[in-house]
N, C-alpha and C. Protein backbone atom coordinates (compact mmCIF):
# COMPACT_ATOMS: atom_id res chain seq x y z
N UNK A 1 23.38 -53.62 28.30
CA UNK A 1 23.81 -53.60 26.92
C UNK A 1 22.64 -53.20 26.01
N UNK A 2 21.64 -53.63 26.10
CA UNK A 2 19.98 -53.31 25.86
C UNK A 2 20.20 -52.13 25.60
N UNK A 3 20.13 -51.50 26.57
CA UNK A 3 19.57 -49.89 26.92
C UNK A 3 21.11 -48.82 26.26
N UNK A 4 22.45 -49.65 26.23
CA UNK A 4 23.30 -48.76 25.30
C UNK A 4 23.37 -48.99 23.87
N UNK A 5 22.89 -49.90 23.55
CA UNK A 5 22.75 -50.07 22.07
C UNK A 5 21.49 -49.16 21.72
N UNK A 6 20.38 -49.24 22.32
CA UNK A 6 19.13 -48.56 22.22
C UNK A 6 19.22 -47.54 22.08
N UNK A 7 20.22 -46.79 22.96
CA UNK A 7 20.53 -45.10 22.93
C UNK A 7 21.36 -44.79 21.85
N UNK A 8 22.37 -45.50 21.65
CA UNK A 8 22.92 -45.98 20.56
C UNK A 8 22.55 -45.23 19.06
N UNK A 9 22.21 -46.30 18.94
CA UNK A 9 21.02 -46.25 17.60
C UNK A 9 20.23 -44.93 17.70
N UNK A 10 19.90 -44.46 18.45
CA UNK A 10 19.01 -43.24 18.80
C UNK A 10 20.20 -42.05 17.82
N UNK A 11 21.21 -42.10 18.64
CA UNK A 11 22.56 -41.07 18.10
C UNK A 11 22.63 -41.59 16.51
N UNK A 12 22.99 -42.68 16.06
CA UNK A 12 23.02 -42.96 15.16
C UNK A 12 21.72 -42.49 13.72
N UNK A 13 21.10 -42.48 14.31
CA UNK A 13 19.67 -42.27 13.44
C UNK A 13 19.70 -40.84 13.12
N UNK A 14 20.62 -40.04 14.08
CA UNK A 14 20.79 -38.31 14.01
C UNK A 14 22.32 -37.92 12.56
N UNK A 15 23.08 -39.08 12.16
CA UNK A 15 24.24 -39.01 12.11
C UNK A 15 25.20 -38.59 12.51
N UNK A 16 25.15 -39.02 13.96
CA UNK A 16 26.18 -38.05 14.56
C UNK A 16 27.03 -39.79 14.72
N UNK A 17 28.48 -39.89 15.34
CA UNK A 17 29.09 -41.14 15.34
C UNK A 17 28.65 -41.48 17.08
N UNK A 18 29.18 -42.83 17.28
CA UNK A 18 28.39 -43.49 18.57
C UNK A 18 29.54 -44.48 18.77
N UNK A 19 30.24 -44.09 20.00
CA UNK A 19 30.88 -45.30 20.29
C UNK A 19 30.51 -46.26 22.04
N UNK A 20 30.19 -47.63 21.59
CA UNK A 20 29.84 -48.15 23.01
C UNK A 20 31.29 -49.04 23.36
N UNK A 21 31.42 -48.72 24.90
CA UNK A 21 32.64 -49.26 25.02
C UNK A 21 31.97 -50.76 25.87
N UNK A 22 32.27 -51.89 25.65
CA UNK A 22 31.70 -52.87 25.71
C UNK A 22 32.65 -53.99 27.16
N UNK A 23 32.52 -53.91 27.84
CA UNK A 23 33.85 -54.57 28.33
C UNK A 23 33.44 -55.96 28.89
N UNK A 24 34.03 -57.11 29.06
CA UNK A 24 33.87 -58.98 29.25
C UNK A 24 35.46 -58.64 29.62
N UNK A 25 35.38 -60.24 29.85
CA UNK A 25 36.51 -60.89 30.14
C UNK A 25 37.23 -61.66 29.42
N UNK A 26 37.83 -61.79 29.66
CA UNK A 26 38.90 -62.41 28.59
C UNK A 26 39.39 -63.83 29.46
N UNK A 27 38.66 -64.91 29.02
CA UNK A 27 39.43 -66.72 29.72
C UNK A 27 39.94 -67.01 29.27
N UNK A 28 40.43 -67.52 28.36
CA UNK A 28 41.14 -67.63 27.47
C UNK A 28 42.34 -66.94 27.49
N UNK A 29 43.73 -67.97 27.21
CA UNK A 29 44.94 -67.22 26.81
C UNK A 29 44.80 -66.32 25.60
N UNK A 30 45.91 -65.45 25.47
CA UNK A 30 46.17 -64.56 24.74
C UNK A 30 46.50 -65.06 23.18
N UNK A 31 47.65 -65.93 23.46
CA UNK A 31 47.88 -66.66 22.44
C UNK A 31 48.36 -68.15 22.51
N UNK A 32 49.05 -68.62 21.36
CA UNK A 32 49.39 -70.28 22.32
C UNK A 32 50.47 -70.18 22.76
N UNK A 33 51.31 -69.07 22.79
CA UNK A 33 52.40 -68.63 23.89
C UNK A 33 52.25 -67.94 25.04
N UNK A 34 50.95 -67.87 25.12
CA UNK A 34 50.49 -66.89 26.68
C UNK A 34 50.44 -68.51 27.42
N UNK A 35 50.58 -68.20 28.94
CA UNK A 35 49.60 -69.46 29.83
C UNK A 35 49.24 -68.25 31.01
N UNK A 36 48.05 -68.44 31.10
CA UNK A 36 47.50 -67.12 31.88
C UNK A 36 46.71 -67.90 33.12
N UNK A 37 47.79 -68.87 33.58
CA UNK A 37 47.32 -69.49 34.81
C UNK A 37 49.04 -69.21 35.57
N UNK A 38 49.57 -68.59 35.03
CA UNK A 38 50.86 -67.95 35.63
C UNK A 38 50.78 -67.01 35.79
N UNK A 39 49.63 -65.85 35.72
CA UNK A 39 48.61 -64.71 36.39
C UNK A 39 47.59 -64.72 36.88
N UNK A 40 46.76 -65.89 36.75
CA UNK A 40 45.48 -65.72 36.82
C UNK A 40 45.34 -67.52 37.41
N UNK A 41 44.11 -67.49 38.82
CA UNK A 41 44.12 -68.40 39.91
C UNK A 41 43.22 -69.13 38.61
N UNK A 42 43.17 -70.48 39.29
CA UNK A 42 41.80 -71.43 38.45
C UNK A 42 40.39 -71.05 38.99
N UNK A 43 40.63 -70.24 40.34
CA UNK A 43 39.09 -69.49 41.37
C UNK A 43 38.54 -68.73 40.53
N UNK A 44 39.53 -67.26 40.06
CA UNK A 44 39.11 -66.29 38.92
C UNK A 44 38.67 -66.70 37.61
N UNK A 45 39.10 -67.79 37.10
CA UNK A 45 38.79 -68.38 35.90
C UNK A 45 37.35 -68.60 36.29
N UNK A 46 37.17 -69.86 36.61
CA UNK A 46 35.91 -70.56 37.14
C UNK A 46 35.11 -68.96 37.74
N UNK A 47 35.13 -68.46 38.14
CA UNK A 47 34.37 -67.38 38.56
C UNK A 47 33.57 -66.63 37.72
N UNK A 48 34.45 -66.26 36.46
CA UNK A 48 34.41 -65.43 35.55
C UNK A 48 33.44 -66.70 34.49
N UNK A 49 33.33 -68.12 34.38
CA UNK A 49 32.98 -68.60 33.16
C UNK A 49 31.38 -69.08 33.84
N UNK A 50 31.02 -69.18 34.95
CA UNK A 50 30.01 -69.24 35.36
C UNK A 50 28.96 -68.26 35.79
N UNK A 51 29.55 -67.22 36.61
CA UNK A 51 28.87 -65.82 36.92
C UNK A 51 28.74 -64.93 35.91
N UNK A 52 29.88 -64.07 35.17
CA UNK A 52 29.92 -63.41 34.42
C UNK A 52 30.16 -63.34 33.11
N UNK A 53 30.06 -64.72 32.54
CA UNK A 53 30.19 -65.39 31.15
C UNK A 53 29.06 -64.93 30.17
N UNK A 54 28.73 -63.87 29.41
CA UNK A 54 27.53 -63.19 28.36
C UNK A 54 27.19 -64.32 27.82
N UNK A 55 27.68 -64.78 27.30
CA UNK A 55 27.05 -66.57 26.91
C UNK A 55 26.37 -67.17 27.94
N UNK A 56 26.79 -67.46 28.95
CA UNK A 56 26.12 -68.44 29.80
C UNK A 56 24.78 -67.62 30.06
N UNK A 57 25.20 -66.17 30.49
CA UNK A 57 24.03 -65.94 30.96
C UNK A 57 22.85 -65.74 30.14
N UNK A 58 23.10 -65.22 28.77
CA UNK A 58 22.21 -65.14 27.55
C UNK A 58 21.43 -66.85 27.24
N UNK A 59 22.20 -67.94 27.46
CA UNK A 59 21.64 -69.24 27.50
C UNK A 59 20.50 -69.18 28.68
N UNK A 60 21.02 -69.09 30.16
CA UNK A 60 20.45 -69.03 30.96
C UNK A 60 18.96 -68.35 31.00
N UNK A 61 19.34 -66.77 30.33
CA UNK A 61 17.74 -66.33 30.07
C UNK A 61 16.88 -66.93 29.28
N UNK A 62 17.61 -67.75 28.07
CA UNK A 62 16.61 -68.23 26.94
C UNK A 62 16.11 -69.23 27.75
N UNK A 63 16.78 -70.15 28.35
CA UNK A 63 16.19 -71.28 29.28
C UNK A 63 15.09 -70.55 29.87
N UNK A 64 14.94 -69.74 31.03
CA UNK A 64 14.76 -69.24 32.07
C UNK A 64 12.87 -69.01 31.19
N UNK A 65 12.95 -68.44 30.12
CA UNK A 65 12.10 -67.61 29.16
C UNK A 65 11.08 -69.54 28.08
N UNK A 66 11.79 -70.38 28.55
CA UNK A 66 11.40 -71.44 27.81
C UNK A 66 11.60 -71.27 26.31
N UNK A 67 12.72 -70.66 26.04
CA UNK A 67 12.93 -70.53 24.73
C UNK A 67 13.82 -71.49 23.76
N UNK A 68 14.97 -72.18 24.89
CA UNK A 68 15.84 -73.19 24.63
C UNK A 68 15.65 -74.14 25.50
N UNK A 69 15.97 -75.11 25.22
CA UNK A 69 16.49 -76.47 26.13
C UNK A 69 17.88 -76.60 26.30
N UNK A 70 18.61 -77.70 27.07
CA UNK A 70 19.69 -78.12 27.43
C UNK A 70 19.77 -79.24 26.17
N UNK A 71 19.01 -79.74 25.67
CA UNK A 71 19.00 -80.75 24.40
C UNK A 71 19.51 -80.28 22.80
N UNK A 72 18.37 -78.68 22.93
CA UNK A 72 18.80 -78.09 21.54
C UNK A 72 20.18 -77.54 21.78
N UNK A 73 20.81 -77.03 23.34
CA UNK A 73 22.05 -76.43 23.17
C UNK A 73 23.00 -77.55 22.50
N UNK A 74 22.62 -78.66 23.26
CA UNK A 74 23.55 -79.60 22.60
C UNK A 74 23.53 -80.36 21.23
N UNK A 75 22.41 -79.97 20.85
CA UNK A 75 22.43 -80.51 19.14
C UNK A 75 22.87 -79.48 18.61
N UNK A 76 22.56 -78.04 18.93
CA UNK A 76 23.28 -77.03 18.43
C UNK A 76 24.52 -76.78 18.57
N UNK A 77 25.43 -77.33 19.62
CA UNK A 77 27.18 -77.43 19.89
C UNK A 77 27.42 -78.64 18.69
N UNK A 78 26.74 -79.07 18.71
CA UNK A 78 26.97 -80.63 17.82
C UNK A 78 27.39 -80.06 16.24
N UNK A 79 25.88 -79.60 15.86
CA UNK A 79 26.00 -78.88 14.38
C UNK A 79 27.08 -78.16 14.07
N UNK A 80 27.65 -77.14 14.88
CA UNK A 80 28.53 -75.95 14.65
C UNK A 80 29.87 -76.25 15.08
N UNK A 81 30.43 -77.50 16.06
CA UNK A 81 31.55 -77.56 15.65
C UNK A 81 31.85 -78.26 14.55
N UNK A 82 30.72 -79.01 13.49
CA UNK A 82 30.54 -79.40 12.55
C UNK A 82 30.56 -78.74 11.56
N UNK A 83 30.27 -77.76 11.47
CA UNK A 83 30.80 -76.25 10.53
C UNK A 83 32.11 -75.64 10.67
N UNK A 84 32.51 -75.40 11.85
CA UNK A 84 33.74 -75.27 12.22
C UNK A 84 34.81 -76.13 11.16
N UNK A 85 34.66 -77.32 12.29
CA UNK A 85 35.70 -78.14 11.15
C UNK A 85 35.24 -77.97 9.98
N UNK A 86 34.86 -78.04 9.37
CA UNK A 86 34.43 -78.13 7.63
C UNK A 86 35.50 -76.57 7.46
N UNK A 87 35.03 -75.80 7.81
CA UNK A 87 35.19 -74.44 7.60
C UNK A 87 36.91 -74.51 7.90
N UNK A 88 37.50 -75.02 8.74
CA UNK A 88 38.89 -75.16 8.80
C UNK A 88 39.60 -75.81 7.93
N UNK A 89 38.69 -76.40 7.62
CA UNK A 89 39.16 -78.27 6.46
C UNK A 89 39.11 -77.01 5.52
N UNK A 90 38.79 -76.46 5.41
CA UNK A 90 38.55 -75.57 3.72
C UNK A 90 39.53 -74.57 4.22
N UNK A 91 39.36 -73.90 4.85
CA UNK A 91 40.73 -72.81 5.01
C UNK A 91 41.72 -73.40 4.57
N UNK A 92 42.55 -74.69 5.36
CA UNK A 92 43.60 -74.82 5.58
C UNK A 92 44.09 -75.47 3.70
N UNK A 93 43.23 -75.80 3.03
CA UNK A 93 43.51 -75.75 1.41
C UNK A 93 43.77 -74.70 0.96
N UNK A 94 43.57 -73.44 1.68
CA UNK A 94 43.48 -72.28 0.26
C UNK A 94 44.70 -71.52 0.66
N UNK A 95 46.24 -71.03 -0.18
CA UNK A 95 46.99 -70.49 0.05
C UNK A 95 46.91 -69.11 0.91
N UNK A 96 47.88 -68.65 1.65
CA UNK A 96 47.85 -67.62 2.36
C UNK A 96 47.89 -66.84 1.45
N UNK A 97 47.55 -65.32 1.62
CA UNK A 97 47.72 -63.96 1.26
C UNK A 97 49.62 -63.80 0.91
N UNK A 98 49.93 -63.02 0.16
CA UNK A 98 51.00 -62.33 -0.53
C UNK A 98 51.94 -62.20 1.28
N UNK A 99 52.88 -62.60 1.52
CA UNK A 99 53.26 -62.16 2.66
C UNK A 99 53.87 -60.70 2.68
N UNK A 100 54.14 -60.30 1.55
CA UNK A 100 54.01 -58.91 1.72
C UNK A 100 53.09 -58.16 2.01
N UNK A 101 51.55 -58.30 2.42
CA UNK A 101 50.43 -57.83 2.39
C UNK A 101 50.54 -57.62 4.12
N UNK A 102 51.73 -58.14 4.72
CA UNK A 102 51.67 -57.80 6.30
C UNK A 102 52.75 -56.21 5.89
N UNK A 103 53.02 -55.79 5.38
CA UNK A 103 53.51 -54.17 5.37
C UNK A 103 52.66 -53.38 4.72
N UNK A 104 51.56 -53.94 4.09
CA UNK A 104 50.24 -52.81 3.68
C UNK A 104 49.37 -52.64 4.20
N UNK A 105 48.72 -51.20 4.37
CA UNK A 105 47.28 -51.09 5.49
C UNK A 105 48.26 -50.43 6.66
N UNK A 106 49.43 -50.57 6.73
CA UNK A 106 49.88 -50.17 8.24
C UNK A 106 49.70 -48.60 8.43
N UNK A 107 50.54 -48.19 7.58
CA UNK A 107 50.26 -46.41 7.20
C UNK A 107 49.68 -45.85 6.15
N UNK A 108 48.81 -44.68 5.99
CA UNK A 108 48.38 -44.28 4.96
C UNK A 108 48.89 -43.90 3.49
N UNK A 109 50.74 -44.11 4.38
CA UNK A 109 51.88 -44.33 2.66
C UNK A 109 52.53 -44.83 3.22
N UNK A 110 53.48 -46.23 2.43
CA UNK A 110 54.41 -46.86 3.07
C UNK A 110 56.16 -45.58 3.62
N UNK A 111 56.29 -46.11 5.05
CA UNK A 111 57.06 -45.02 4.83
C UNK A 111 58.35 -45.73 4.29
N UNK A 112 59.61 -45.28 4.33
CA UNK A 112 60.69 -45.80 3.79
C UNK A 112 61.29 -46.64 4.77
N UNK A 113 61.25 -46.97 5.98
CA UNK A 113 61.80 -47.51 6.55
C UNK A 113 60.84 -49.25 6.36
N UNK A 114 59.59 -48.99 6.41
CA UNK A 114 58.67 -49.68 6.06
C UNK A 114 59.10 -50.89 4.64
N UNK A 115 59.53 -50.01 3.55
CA UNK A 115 59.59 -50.15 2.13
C UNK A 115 60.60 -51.44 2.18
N UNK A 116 62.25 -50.67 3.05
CA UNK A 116 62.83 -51.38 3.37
C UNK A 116 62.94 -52.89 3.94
N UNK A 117 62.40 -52.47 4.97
CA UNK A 117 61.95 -53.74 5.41
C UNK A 117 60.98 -55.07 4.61
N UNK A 118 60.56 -54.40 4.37
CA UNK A 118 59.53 -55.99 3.14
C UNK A 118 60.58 -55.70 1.88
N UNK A 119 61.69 -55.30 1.68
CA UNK A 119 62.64 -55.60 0.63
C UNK A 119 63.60 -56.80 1.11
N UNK A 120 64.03 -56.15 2.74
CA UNK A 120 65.00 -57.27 3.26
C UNK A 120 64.17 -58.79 3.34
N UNK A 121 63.55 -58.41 4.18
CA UNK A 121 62.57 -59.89 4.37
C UNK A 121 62.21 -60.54 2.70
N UNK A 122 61.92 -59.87 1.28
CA UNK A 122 61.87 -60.55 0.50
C UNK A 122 63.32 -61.32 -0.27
N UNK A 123 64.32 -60.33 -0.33
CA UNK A 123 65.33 -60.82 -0.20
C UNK A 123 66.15 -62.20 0.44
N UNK A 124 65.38 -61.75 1.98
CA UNK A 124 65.64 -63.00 2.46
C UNK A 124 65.26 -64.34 2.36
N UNK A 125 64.00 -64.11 1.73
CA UNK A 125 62.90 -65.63 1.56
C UNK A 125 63.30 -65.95 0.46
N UNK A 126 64.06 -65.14 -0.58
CA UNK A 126 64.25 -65.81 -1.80
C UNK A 126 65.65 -66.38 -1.60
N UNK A 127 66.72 -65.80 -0.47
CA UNK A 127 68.00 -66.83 -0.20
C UNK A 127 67.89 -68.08 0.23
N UNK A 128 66.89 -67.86 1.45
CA UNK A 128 66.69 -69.20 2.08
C UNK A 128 65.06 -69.93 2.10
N UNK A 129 64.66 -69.82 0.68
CA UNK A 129 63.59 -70.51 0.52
C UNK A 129 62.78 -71.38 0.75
N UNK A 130 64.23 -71.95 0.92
CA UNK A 130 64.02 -73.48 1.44
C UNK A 130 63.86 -73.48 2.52
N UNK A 131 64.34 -72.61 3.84
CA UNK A 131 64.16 -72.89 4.92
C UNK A 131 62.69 -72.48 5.09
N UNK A 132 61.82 -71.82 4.58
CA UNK A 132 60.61 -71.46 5.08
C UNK A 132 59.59 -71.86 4.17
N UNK A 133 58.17 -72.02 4.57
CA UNK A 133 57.20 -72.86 3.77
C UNK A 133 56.56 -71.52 3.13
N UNK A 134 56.97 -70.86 1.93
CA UNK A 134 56.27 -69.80 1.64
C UNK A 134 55.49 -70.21 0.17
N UNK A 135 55.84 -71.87 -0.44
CA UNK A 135 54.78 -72.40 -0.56
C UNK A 135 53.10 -72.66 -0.60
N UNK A 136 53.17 -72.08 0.58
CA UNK A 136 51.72 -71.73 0.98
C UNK A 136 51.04 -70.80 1.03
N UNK A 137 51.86 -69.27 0.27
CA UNK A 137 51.27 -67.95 0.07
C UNK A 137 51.22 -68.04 -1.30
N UNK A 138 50.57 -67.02 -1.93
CA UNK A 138 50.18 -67.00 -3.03
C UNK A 138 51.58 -65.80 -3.31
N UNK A 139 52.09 -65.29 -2.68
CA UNK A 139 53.35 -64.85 -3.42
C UNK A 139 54.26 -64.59 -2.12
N UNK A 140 55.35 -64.27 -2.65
CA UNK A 140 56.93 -63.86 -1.47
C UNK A 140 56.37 -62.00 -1.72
């Protein structure tokens, strides 16, 4: 990764564009409707979070280099899921985005079928209002 970012930057410094294709693994489900132990063994998991985990092994070198301890990792897991939550505690106060703002950005002009659609869906949230918490956006 070193040596493609390095070259990288080299292209970059010319202005020409630079793309690095980066590839890991993915442990973790997809979403909280994936369970990816109905594809994937608990062997491959465990395989993948010990051997080939960029985290572990980036810890491992700082250890390796006397740069970290096993003490600061853990005062440092300590601190930051301590930010985390805070940082969630504060999200979860601040209203969502316009839910119409999920049909903008998609195309470079809304097309009409597009238009349509965030008409029906607003339509619809204003029949059954009640059934949905839109409360929590800053607009329908």
């Amino acid at each position: 990764m070193y040596n493609a970012t390095k070259a990288a930057r080299e292209i970059v410094l010319t202005n020409k564009p630079v793309l690095i294709e980066a590839m890991t693994y993915r442990i973790g489900h997809h979403s909280t409707s994936d369970d990816s132990s109905a594809y994937r063994s608990s062997e491959e998991k465990k395989k993948w979070e010990t051997l080939d985990n960029p985290i572990t092994r980036f810890k491992l070198y700082l250890q390796s280099q006397s740069y970290w301890t096993d003490d600061e990792d853990a005062e440092y897991k300590k601190h930051i899921r301590k930010q985390v939550r805070s940082a969630f505690a504060k999200a979860e106060k601040t209203k969502l985005s316009s839910i119409s703002t999920m049909f903008e950005g998609v195309y470079k002009q809304m097309t009409t079928r597009l238009n349509k659609q965030r008409s029906e869906l607003q339509e619809h949230l204003g029949i059954y209002k009640d059934k949905y918490p839109t409360h929590n956006f800053e607009s329908i």
